[in-house]
C-alpha atoms as a PDB file:
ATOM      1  CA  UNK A   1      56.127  74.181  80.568  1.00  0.00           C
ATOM      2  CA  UNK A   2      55.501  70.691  82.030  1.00  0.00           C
ATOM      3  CA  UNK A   3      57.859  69.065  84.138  1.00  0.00           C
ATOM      4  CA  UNK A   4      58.671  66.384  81.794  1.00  0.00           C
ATOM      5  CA  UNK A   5      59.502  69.310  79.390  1.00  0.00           C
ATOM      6  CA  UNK A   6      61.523  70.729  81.591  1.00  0.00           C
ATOM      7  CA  UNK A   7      63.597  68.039  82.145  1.00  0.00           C
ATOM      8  CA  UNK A   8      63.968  67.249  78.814  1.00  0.00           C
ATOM      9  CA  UNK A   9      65.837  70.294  78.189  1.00  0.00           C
ATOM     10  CA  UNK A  10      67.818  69.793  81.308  1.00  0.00           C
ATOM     11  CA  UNK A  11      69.182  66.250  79.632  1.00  0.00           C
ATOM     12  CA  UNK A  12      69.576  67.916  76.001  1.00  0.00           C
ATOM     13  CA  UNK A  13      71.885  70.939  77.832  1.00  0.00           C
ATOM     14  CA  UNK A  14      73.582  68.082  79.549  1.00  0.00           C
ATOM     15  CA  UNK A  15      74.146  65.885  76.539  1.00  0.00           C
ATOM     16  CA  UNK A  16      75.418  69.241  74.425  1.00  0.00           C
ATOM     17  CA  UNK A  17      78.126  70.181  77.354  1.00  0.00           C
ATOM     18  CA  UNK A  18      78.976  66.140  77.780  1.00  0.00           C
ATOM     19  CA  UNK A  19      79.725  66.778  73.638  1.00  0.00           C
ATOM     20  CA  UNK A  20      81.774  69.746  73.897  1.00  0.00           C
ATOM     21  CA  UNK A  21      83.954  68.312  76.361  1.00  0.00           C
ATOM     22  CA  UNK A  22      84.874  64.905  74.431  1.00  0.00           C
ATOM     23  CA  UNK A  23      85.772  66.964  71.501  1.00  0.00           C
ATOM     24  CA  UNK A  24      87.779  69.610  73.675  1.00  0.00           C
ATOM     25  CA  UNK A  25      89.334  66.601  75.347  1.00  0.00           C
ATOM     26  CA  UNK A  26      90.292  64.831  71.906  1.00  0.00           C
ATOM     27  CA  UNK A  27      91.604  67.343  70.255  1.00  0.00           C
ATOM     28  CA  UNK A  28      93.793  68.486  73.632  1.00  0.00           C
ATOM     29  CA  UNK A  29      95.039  64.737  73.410  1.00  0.00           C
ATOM     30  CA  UNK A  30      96.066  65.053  69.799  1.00  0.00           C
ATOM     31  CA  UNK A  31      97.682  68.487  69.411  1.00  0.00           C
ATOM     32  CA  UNK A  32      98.371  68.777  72.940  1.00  0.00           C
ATOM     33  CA  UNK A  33     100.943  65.827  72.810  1.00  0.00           C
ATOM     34  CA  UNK A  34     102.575  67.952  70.005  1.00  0.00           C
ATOM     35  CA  UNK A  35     103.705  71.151  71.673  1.00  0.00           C
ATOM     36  CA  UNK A  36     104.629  69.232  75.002  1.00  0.00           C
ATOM     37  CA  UNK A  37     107.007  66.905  72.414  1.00  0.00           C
ATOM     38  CA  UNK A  38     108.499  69.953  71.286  1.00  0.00           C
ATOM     39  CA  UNK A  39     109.364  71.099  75.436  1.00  0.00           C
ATOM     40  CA  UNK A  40     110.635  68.117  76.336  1.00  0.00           C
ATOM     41  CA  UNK A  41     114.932  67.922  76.580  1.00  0.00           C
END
């Protein structure tokens, strides 16, 4: 494998884990919200 290949994949697993985390993060800030409304007094 040639470097440039190499880092290629380096930036697509980046890109993929950079992904994952948006959507974790939106949908934490949208149903998160929810249960901690619920907790509140």
């Amino acid at each position: 494998m040639t470097v440039d290949g190499y880092f290629a994949w380096i930036l697509v697993g980046l890109s993929v884990l950079i992904f994952i985390a948006l959507v974790l993060g939106f949908l934490y800030m949208v149903y998160g919200k929810e249960e901690t409304e619920e907790i509140e007094d």
